[in-house]
C-alpha atoms as a PDB file:
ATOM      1  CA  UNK A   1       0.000   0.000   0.000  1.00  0.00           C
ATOM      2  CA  UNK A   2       1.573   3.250  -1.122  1.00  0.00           C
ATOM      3  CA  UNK A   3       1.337   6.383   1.311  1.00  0.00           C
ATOM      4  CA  UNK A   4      -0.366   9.204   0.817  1.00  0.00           C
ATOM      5  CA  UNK A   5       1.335  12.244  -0.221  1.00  0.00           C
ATOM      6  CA  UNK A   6       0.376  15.829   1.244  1.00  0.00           C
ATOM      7  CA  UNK A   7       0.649  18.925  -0.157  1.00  0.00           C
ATOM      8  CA  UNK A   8       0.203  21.809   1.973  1.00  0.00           C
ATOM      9  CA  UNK A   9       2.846  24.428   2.057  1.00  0.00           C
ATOM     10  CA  UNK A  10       4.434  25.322   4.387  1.00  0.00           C
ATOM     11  CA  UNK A  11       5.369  29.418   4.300  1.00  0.00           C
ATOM     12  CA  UNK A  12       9.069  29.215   4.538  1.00  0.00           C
ATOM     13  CA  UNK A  13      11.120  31.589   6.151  1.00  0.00           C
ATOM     14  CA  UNK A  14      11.799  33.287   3.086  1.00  0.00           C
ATOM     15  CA  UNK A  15       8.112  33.948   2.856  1.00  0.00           C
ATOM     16  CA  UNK A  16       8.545  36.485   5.694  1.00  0.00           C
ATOM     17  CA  UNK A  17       8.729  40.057   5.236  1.00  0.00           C
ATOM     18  CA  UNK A  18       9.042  43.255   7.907  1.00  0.00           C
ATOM     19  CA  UNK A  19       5.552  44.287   7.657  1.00  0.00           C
ATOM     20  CA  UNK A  20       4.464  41.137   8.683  1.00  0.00           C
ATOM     21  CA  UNK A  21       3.153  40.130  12.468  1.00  0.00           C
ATOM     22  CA  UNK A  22       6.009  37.112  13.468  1.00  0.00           C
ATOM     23  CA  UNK A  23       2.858  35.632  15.555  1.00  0.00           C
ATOM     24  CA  UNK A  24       0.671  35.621  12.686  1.00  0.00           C
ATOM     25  CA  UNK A  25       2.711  34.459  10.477  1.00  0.00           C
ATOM     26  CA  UNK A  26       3.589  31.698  12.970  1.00  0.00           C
ATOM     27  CA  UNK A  27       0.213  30.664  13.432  1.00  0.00           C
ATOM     28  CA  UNK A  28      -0.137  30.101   9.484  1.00  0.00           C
ATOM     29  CA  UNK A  29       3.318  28.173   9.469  1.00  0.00           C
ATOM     30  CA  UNK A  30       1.665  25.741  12.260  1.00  0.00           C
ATOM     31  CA  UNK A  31      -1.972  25.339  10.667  1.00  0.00           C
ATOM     32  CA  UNK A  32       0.088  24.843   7.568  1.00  0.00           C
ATOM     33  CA  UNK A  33       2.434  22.110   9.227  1.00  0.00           C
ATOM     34  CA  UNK A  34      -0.582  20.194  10.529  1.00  0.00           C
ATOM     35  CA  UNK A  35      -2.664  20.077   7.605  1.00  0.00           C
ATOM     36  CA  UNK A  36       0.414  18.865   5.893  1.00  0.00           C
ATOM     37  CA  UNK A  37       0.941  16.155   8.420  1.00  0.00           C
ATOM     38  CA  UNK A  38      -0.043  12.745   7.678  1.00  0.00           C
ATOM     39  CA  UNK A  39      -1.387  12.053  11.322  1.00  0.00           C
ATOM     40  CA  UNK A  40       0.917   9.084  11.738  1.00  0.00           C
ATOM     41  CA  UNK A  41       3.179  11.236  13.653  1.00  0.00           C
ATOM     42  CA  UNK A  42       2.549  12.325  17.375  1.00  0.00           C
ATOM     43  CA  UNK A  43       4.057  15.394  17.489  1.00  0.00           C
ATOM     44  CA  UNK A  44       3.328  16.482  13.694  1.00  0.00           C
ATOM     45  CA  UNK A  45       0.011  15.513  14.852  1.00  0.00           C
ATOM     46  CA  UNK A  46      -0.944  16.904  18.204  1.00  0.00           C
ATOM     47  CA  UNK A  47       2.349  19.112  18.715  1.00  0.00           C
ATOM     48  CA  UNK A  48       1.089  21.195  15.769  1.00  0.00           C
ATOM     49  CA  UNK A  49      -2.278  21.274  16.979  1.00  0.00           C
ATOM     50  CA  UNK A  50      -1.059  22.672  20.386  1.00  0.00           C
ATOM     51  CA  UNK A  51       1.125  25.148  18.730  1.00  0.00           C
ATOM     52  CA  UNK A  52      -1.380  26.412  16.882  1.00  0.00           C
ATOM     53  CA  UNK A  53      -3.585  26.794  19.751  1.00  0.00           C
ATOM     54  CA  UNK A  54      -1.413  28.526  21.678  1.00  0.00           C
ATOM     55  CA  UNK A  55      -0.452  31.180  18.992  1.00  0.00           C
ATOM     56  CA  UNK A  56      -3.680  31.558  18.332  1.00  0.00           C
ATOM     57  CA  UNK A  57      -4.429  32.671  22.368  1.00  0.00           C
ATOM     58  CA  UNK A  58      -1.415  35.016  21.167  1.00  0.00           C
ATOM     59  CA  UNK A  59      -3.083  36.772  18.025  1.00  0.00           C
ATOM     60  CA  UNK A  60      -6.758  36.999  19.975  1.00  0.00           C
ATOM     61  CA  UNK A  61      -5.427  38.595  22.981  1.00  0.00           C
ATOM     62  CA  UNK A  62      -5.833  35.294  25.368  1.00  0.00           C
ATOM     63  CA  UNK A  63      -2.356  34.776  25.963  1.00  0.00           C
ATOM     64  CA  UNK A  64      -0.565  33.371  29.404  1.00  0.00           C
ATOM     65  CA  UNK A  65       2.495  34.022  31.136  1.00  0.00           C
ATOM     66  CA  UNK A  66       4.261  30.873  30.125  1.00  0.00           C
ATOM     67  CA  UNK A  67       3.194  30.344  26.515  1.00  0.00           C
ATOM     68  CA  UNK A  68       6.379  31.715  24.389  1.00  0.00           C
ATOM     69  CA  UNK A  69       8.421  29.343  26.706  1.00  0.00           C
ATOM     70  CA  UNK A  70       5.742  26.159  25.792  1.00  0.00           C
ATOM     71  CA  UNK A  71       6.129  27.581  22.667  1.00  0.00           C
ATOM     72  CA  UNK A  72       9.777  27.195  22.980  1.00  0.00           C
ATOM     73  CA  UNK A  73       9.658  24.021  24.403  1.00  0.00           C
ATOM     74  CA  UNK A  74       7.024  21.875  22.146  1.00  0.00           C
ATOM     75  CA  UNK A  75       9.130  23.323  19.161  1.00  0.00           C
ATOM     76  CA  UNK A  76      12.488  21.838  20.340  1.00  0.00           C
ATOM     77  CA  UNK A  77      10.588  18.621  21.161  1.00  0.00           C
ATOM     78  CA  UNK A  78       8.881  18.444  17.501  1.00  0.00           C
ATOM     79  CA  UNK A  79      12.605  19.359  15.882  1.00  0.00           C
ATOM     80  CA  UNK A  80      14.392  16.681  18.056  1.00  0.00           C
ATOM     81  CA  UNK A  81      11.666  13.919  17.137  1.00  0.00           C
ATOM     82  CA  UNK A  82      12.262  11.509  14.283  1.00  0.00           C
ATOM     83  CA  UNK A  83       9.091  11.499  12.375  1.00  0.00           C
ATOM     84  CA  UNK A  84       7.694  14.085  10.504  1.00  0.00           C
ATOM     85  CA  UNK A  85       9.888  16.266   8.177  1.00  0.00           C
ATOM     86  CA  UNK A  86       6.742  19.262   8.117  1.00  0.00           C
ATOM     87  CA  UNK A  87       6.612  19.401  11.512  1.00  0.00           C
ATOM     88  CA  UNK A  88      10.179  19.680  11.920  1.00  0.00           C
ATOM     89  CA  UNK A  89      10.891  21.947   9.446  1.00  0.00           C
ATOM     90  CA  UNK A  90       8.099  24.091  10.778  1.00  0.00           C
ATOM     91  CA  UNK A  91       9.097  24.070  14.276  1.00  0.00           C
ATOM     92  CA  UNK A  92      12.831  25.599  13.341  1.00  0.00           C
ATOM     93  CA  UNK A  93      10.629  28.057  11.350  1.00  0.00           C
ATOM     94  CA  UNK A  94       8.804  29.529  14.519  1.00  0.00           C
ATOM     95  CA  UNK A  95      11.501  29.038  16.763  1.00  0.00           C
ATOM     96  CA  UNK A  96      13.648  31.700  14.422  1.00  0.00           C
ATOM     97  CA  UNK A  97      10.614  33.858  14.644  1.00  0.00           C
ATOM     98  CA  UNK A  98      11.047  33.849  18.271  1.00  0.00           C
ATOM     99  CA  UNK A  99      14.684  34.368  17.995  1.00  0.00           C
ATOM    100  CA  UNK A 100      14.490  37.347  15.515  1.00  0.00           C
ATOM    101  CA  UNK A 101      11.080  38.948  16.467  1.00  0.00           C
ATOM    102  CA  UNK A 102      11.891  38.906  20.398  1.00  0.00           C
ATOM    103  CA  UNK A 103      10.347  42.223  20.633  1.00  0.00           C
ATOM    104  CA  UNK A 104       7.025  41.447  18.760  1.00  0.00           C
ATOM    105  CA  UNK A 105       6.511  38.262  20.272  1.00  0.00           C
ATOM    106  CA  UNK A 106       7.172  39.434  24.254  1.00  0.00           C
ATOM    107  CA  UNK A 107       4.765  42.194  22.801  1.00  0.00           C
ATOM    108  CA  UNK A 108       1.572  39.922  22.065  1.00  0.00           C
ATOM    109  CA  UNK A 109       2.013  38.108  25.993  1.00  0.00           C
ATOM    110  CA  UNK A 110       1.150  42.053  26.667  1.00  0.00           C
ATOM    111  CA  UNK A 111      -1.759  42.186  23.852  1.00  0.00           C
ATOM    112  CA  UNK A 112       0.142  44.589  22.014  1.00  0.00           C
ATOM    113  CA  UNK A 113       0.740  43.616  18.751  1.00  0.00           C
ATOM    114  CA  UNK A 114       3.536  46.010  16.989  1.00  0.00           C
ATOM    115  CA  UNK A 115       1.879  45.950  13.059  1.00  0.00           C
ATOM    116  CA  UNK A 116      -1.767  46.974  14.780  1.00  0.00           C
ATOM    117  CA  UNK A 117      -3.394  43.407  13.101  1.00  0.00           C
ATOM    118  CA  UNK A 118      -4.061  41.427  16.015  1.00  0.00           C
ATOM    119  CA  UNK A 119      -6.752  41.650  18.001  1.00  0.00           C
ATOM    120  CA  UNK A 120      -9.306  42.719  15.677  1.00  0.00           C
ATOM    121  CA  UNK A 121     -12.015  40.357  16.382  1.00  0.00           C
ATOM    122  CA  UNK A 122     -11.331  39.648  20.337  1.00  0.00           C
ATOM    123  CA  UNK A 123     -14.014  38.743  22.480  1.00  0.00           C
ATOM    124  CA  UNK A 124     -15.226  41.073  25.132  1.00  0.00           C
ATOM    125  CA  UNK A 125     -12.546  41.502  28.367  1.00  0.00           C
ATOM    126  CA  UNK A 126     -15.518  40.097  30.138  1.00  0.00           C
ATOM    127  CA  UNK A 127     -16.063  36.463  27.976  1.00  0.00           C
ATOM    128  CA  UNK A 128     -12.316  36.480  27.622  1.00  0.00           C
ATOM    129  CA  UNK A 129     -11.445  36.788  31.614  1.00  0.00           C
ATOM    130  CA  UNK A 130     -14.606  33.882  32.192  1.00  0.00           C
ATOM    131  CA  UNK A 131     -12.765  31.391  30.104  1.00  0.00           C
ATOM    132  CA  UNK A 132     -15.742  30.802  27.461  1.00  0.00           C
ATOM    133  CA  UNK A 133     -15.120  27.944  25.465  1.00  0.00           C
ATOM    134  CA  UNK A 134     -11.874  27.728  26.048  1.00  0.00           C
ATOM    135  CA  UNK A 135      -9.717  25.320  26.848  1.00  0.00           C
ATOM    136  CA  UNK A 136      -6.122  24.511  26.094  1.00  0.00           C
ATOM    137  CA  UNK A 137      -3.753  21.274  27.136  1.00  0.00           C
ATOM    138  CA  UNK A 138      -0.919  22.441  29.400  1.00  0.00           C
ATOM    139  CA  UNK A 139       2.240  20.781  30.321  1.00  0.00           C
ATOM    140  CA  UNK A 140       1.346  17.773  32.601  1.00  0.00           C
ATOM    141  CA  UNK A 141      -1.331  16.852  30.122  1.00  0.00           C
ATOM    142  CA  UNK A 142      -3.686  18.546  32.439  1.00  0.00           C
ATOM    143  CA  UNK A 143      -6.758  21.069  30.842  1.00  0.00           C
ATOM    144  CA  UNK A 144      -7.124  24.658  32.049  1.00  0.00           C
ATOM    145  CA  UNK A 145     -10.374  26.168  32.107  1.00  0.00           C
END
């Protein structure tokens, strides 16, 4: 039985310009990654599904103390893991985002996104601060309300 091939692409980091948010453009690298993944692979599977998660909290003003070091941390797993080569290539992608966007991404754990895109469509302070419908896996594999 042959394997089945996926196409999704991957922005590289060539794909990245100045006038772009680093957190945005993060978030589309991970979507990308996952949809690209073939499932077989825990971490291109579920690591990329975190990720994106949690830079989505980032872009939508829901963001928590610790999540550029998760961040940090799931994306040296993923590029450590034998597995999957999307995942891994789009792991190093956000983690030199991090490096070279330091300012914009310590910036978004503040809601304050330096190219004035994020935070367009946030929920009221009051929905956000009650948690509504979110929910988000955490180190531990424990849930946060």
């Amino acid at each position: 039985m042959e394997h089945e091939v996926y196409t999704a692409e991957i922005p590289s980091r060539e794909s990245f310009t100045t006038d772009m948010c680093p957190v945005q453009w993060a978030l589309g690298v991970a979507k990308a990654a996952r949809e690209a993944s073939d499932g077989k692979n825990v971490m291109g599977r579920d690591g990329m599904t975190q990720l994106a998660q949690i830079l989505s909290d980032l872009t939508t003003g829901n963001a928590e103390d610790d999540d550029l070091e998760l961040i940090r941390e799931i994306c040296g797993v993923i590029t450590t893991t034998p597995g999957c080569e999307h995942s891994s290539e789009a792991a190093a992608s956000i983690l030199w985002s991090l490096d070279n966007n330091t300012m914009d991404w310590m910036g978004h754990r503040r809601k304050k996104c330096m190219h004035g895109i994020c935070w367009e469509n946030v929920a009221p302070a009051g929905a956000a601060a009650a948690g509504e419908g979110r929910r988000r896996r955490r180190r531990g594999g424990s849930s946060e309300e």
